[in-house]
N, C-alpha and C. Protein backbone atom coordinates (compact mmCIF):
# COMPACT_ATOMS: atom_id res chain seq x y z
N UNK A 1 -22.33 28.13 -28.58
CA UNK A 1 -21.69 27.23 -29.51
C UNK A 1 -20.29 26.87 -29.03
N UNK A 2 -19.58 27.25 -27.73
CA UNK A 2 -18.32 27.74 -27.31
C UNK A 2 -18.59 26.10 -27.43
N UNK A 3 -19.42 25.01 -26.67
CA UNK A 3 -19.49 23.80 -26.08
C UNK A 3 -19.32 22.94 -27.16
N UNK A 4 -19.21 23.20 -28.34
CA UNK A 4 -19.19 21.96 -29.43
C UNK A 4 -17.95 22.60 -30.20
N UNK A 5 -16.59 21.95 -29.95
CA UNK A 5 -15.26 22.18 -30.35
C UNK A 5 -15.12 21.39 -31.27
N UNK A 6 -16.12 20.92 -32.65
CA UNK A 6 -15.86 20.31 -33.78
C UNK A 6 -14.44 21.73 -34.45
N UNK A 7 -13.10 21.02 -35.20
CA UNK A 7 -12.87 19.19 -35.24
C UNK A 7 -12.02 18.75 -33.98
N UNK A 8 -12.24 19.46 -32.44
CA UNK A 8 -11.29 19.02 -31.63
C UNK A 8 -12.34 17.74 -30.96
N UNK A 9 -11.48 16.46 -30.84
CA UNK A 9 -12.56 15.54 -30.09
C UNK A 9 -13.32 15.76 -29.33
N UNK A 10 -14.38 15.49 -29.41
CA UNK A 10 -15.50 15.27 -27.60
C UNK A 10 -14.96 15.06 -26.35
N UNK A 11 -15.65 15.54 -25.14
CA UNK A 11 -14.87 15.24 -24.22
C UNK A 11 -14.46 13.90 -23.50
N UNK A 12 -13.78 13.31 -23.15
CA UNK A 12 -13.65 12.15 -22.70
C UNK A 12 -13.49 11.91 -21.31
N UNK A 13 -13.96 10.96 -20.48
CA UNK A 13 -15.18 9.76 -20.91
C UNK A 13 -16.34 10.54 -21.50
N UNK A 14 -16.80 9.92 -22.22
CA UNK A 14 -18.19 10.18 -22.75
C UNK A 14 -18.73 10.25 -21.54
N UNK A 15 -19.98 10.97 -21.66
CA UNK A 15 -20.81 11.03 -20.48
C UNK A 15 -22.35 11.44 -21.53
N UNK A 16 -23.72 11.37 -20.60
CA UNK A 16 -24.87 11.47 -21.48
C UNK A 16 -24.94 13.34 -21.43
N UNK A 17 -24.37 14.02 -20.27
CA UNK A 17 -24.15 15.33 -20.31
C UNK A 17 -23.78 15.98 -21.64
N UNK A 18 -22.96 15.09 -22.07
CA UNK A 18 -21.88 15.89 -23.13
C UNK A 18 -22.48 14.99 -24.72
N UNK A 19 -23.33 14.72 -24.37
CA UNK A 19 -23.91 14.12 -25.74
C UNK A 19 -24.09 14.42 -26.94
N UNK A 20 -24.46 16.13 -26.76
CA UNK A 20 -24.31 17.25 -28.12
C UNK A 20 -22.78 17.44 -28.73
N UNK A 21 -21.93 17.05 -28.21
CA UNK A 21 -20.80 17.72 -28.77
C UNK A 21 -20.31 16.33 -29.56
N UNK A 22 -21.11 14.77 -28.99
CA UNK A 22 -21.05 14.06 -29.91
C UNK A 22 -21.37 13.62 -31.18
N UNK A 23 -23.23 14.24 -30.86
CA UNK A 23 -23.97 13.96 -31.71
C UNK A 23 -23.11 15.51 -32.80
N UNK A 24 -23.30 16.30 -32.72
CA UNK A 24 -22.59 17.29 -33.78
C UNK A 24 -20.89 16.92 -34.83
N UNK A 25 -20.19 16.11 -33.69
CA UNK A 25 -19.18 15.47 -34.34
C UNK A 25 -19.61 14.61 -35.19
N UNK A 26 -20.15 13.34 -35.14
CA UNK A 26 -20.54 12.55 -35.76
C UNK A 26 -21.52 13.12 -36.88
N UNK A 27 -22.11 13.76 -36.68
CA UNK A 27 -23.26 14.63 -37.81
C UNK A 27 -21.96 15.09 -39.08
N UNK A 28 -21.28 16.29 -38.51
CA UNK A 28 -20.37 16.92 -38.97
C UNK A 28 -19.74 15.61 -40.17
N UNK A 29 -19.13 14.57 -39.68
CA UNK A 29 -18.33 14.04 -40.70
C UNK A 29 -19.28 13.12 -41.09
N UNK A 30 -20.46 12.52 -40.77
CA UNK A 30 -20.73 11.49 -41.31
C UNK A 30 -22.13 12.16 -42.78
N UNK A 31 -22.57 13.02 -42.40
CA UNK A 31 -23.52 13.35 -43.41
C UNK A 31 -22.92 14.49 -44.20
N UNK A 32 -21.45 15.61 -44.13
CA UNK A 32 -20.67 15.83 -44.95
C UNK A 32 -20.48 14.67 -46.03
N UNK A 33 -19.57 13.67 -45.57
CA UNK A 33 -18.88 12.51 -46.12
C UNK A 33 -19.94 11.76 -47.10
N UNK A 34 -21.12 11.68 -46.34
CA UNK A 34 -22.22 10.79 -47.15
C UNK A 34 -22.64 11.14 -48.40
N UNK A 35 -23.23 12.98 -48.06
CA UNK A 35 -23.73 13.82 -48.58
C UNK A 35 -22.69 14.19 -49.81
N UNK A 36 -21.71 14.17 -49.54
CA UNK A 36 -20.15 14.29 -51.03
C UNK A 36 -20.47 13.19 -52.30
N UNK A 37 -20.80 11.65 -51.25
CA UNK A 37 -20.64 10.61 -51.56
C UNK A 37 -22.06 10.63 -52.95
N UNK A 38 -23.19 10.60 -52.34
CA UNK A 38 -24.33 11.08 -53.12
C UNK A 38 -24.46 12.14 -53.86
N UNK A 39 -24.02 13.35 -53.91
CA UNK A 39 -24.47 14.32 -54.60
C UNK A 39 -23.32 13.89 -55.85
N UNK A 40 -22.10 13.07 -55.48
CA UNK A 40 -21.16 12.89 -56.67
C UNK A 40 -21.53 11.79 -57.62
N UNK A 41 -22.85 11.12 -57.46
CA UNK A 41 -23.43 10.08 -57.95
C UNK A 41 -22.91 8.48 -57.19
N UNK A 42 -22.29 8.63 -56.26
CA UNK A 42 -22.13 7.28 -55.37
C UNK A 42 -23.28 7.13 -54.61
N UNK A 43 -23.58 5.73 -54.23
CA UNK A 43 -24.71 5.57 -53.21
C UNK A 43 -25.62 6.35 -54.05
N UNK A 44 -26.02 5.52 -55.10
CA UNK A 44 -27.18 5.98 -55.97
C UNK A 44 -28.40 5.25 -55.31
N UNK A 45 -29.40 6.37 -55.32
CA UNK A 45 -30.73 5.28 -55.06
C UNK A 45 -31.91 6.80 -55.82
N UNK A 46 -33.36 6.40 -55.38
CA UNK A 46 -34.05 7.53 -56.24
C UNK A 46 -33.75 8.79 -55.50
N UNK A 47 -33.77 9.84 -56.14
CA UNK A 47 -33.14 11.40 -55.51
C UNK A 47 -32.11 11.28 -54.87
N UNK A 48 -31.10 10.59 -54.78
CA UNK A 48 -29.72 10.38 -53.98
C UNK A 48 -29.06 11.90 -54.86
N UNK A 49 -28.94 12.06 -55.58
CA UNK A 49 -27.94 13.40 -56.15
C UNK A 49 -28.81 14.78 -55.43
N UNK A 50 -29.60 14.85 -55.41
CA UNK A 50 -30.75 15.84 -54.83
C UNK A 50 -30.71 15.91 -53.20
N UNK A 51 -30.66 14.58 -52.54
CA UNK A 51 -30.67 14.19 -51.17
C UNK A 51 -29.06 14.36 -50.65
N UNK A 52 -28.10 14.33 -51.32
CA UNK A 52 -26.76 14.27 -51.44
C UNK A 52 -26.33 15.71 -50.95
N UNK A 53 -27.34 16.76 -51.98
CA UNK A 53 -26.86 18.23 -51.70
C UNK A 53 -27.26 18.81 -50.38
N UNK A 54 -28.65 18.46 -49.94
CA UNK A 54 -28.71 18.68 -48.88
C UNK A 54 -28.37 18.56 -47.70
N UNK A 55 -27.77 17.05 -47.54
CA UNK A 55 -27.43 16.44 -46.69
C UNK A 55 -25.83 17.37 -46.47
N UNK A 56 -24.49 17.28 -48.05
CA UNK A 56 -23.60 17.64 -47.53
C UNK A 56 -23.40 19.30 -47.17
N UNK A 57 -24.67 20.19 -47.87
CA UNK A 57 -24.77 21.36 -47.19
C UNK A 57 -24.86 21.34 -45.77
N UNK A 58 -25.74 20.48 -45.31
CA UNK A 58 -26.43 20.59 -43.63
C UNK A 58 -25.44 20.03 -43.05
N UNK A 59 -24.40 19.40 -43.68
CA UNK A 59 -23.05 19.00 -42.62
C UNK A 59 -22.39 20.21 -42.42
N UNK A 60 -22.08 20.58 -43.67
CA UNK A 60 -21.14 21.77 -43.90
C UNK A 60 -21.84 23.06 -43.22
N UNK A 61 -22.75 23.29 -43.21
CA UNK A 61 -23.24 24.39 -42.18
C UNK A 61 -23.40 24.17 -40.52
N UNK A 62 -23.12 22.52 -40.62
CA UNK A 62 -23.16 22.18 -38.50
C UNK A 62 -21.53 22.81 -38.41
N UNK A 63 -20.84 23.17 -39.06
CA UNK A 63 -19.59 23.12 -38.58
C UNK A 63 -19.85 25.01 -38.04
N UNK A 64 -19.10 24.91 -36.98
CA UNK A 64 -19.34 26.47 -36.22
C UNK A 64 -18.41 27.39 -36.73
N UNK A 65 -16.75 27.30 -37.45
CA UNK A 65 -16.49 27.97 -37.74
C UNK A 65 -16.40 28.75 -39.39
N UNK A 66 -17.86 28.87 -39.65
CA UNK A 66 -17.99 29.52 -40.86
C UNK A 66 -18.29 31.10 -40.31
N UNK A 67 -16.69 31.98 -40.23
CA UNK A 67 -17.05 33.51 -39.73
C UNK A 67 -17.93 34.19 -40.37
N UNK A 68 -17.64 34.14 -41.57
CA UNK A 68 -18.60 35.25 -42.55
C UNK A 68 -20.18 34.68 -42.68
N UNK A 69 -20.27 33.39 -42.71
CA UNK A 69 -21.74 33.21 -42.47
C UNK A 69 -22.45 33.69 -41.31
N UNK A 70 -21.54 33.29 -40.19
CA UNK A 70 -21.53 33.54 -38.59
C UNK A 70 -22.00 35.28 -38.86
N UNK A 71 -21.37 35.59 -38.83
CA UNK A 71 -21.43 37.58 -38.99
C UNK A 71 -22.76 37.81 -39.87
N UNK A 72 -22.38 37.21 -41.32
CA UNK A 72 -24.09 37.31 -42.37
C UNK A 72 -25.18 37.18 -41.22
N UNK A 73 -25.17 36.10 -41.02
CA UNK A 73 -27.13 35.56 -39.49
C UNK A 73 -26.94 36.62 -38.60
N UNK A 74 -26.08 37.32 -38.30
CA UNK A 74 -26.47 38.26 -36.90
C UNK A 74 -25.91 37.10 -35.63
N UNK A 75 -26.57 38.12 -34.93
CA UNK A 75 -26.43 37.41 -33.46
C UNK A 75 -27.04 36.62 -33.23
N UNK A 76 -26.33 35.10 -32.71
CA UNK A 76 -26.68 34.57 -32.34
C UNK A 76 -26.28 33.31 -33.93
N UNK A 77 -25.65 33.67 -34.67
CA UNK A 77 -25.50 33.25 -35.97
C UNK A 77 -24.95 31.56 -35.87
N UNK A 78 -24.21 31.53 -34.98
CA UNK A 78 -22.96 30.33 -34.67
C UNK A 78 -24.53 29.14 -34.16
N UNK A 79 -25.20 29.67 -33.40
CA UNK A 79 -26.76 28.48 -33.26
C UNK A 79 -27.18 28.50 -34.91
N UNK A 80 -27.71 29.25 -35.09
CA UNK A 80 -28.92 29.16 -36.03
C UNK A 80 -28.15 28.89 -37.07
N UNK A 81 -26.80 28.79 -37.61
CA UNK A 81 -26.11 28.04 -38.14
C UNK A 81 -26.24 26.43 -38.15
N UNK A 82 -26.17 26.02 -37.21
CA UNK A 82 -25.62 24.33 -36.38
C UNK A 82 -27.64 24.04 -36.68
N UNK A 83 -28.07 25.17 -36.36
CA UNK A 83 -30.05 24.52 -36.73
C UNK A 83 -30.04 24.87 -38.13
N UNK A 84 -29.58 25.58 -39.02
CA UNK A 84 -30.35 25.28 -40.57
C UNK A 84 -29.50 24.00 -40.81
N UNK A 85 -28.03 23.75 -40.36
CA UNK A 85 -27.32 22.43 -40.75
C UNK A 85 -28.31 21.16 -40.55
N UNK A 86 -28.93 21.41 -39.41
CA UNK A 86 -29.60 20.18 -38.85
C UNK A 86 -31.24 20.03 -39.82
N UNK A 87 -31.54 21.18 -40.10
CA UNK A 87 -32.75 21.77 -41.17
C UNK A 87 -32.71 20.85 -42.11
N UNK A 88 -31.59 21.19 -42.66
CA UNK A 88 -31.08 20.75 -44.04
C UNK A 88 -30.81 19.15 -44.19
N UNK A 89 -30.51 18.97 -43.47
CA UNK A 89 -29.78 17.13 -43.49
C UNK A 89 -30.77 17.03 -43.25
N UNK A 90 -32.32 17.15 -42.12
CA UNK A 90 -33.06 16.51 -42.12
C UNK A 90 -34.65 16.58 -43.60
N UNK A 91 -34.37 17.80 -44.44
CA UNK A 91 -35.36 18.11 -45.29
C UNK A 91 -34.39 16.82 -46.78
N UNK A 92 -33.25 16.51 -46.29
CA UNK A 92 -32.85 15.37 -47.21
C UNK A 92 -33.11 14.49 -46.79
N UNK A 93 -33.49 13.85 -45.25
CA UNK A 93 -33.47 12.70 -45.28
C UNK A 93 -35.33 12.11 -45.18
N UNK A 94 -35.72 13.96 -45.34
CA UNK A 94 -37.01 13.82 -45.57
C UNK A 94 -37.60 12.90 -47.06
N UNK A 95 -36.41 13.56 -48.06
CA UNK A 95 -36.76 13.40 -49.14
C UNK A 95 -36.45 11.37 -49.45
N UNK A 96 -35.65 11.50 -48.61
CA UNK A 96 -35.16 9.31 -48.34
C UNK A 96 -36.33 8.82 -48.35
N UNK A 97 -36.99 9.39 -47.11
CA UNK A 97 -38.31 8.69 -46.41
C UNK A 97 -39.64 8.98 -47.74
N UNK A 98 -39.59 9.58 -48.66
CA UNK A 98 -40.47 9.97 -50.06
C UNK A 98 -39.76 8.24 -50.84
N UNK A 99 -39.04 7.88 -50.58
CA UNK A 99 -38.51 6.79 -51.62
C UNK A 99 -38.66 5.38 -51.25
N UNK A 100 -38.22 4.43 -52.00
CA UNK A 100 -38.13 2.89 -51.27
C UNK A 100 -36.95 2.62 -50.42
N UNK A 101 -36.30 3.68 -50.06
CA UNK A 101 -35.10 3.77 -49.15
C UNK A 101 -36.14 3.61 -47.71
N UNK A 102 -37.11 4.27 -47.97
CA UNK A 102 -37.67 4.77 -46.43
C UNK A 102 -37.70 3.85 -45.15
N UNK A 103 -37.18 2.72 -45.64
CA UNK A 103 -37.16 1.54 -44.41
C UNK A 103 -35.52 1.56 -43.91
N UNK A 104 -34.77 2.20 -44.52
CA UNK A 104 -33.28 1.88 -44.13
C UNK A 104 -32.87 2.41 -42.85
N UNK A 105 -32.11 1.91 -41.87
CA UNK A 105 -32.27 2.07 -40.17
C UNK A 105 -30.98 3.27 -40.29
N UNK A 106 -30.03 3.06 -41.44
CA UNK A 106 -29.32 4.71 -41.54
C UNK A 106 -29.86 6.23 -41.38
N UNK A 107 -30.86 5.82 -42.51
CA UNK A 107 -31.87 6.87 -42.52
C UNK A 107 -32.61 7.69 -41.51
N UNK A 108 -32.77 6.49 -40.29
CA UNK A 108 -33.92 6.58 -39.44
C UNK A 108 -33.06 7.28 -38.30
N UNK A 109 -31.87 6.58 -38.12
CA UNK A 109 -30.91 6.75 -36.92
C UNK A 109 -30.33 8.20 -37.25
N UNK A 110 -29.94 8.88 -38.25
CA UNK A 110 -29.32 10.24 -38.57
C UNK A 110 -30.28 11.10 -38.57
N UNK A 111 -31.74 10.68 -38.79
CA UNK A 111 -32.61 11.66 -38.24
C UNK A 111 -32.94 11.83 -36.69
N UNK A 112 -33.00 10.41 -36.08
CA UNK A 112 -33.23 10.31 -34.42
C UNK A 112 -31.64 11.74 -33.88
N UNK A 113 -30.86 10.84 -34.62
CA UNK A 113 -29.87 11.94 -33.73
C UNK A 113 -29.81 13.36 -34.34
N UNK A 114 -30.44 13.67 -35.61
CA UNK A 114 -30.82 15.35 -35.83
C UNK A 114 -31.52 15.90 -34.82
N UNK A 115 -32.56 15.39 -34.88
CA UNK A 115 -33.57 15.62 -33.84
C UNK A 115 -33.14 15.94 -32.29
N UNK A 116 -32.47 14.98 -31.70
CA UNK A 116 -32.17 14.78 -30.52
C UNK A 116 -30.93 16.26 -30.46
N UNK A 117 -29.96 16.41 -31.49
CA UNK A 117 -29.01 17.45 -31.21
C UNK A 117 -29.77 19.19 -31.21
N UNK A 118 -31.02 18.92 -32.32
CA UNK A 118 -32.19 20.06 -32.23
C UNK A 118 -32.62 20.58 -30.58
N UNK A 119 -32.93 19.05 -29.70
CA UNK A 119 -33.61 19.26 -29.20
C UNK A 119 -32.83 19.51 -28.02
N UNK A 120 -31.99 19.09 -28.26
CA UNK A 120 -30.61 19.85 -26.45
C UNK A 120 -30.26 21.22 -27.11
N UNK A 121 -30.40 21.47 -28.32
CA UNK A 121 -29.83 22.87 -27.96
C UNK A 121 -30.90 24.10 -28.19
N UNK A 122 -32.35 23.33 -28.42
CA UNK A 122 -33.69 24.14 -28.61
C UNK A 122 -34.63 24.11 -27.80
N UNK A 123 -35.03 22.70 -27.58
CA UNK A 123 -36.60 22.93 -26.43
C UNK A 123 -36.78 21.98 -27.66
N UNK A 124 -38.04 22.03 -27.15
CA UNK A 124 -39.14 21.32 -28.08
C UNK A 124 -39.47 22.07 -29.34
N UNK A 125 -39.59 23.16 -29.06
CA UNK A 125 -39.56 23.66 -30.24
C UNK A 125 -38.47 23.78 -31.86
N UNK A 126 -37.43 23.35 -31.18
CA UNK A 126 -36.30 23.40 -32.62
C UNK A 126 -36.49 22.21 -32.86
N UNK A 127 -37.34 20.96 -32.15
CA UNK A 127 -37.58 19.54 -32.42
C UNK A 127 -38.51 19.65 -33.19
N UNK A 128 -39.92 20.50 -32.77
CA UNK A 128 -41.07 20.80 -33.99
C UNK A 128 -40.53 21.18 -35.47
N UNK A 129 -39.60 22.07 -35.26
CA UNK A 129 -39.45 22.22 -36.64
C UNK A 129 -38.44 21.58 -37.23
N UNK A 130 -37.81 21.09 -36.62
CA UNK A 130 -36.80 19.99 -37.28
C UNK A 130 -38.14 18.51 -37.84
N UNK A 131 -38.82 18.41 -37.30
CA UNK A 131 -40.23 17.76 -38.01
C UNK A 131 -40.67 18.01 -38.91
N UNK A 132 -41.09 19.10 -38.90
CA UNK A 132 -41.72 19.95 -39.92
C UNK A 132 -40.87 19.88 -41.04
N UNK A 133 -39.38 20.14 -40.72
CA UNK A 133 -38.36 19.93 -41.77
C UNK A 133 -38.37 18.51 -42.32
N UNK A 134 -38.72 17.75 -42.04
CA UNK A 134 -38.67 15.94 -42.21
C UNK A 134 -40.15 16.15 -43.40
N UNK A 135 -41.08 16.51 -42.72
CA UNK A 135 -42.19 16.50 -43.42
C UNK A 135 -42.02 17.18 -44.76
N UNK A 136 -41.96 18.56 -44.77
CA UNK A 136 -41.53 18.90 -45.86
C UNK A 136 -40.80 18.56 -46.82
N UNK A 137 -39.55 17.59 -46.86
CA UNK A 137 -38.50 17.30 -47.26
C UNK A 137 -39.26 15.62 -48.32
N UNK A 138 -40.27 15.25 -47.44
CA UNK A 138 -40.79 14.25 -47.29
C UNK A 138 -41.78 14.46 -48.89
N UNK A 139 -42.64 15.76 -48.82
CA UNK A 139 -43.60 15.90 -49.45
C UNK A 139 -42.81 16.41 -50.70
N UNK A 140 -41.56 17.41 -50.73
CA UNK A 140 -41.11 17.63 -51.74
C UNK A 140 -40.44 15.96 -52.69
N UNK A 141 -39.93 15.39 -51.49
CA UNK A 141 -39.54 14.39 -52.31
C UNK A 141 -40.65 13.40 -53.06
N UNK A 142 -42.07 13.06 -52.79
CA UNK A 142 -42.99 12.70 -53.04
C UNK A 142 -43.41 13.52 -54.49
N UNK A 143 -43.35 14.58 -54.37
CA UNK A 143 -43.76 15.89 -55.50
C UNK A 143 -42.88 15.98 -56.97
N UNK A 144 -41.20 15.44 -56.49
CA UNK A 144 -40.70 15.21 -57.28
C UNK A 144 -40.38 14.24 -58.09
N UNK A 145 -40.90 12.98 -57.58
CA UNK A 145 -41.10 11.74 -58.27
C UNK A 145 -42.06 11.36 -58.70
N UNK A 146 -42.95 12.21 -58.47
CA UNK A 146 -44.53 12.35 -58.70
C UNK A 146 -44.18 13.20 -60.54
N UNK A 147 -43.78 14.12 -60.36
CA UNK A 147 -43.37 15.15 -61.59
C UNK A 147 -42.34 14.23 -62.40
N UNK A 148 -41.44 13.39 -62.19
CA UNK A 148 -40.71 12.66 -62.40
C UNK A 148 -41.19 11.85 -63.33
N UNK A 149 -42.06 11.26 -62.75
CA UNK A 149 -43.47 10.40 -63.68
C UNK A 149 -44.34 10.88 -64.27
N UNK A 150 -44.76 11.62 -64.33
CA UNK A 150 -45.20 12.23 -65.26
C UNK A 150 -44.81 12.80 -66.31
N UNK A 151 -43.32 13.48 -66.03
CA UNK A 151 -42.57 13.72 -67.46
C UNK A 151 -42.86 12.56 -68.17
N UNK A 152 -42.27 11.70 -67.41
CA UNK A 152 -41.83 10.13 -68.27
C UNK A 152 -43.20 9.79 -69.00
N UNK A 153 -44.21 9.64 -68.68
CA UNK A 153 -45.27 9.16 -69.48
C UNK A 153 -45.60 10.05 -70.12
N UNK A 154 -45.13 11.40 -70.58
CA UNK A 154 -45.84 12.23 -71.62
C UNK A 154 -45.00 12.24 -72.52
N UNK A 155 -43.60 11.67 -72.97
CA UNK A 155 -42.68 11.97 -73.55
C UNK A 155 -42.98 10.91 -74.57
């Protein structure tokens, strides 16, 4: 985690080498910021307050210096930190893709680059389950608008 010095800038020139320490910056403030924005009832759309929490948790956990969480995970805590962050933002933007949001190219692009920061610092495998996280996120959000409606018509 030494390689991603969020909040000190990325290295400059950009290069495609150093691409993680971008994609994590940009993660860091933009789905914090979003995720504040939504869970406080701004940028309302269906499950935006629900999609909001996840999203600004999974920012707030990409950031590396949370010690006591760091120490809580064990070894190796400062990764698997920066992957439930990435978990998390993507099981919210799972829950987007459950809505009539699901066409919005925001949506699509903050998951491409979840994925992509999964997958430089995992294999293929932290990409599978960063999927799996999409899917899930996907079906809960489906489950809850599903239950949603159904309150509504029994009331």
């Amino acid at each position: 985690m030494s390689d991603l010095l969020f909040p000190t800038l990325p290295p400059w020139p950009p290069s495609w080498s150093k691409r993680q320490a971008y994609l994590h910056w940009w993660l860091c403030i933009f789905m914090t910021g979003v995720g504040a924005l939504k869970a406080a009832g701004f940028l309302r759309h269906d499950l935006s307050q629900i999609v909001g929490v996840l999203e600004f948790l999974g920012g707030a956990l990409l950031l590396p210096r949370w010690s006591h969480i760091i120490k809580f995970l064990g070894k190796g805590g400062a990764e698997l930190s920066l992957r439930m962050g990435c978990w998390f933002i993507l099981a919210g933007l799972g829950m987007i893709v459950s809505t009539r949001k699901r066409k919005s190219p925001v949506c699509w692009s903050q998951t491409v680059l979840c994925l992509e920061l999964l997958r430089i610092r995992g294999g293929n495998s932290a990409f599978g389950i960063g999927v799996v996280m999409l899917l899930a996120g996907t079906l809960a959000g489906f489950f809850l608008q599903t239950f949603k409606d159904f309150k509504a018509k029994s009331v």
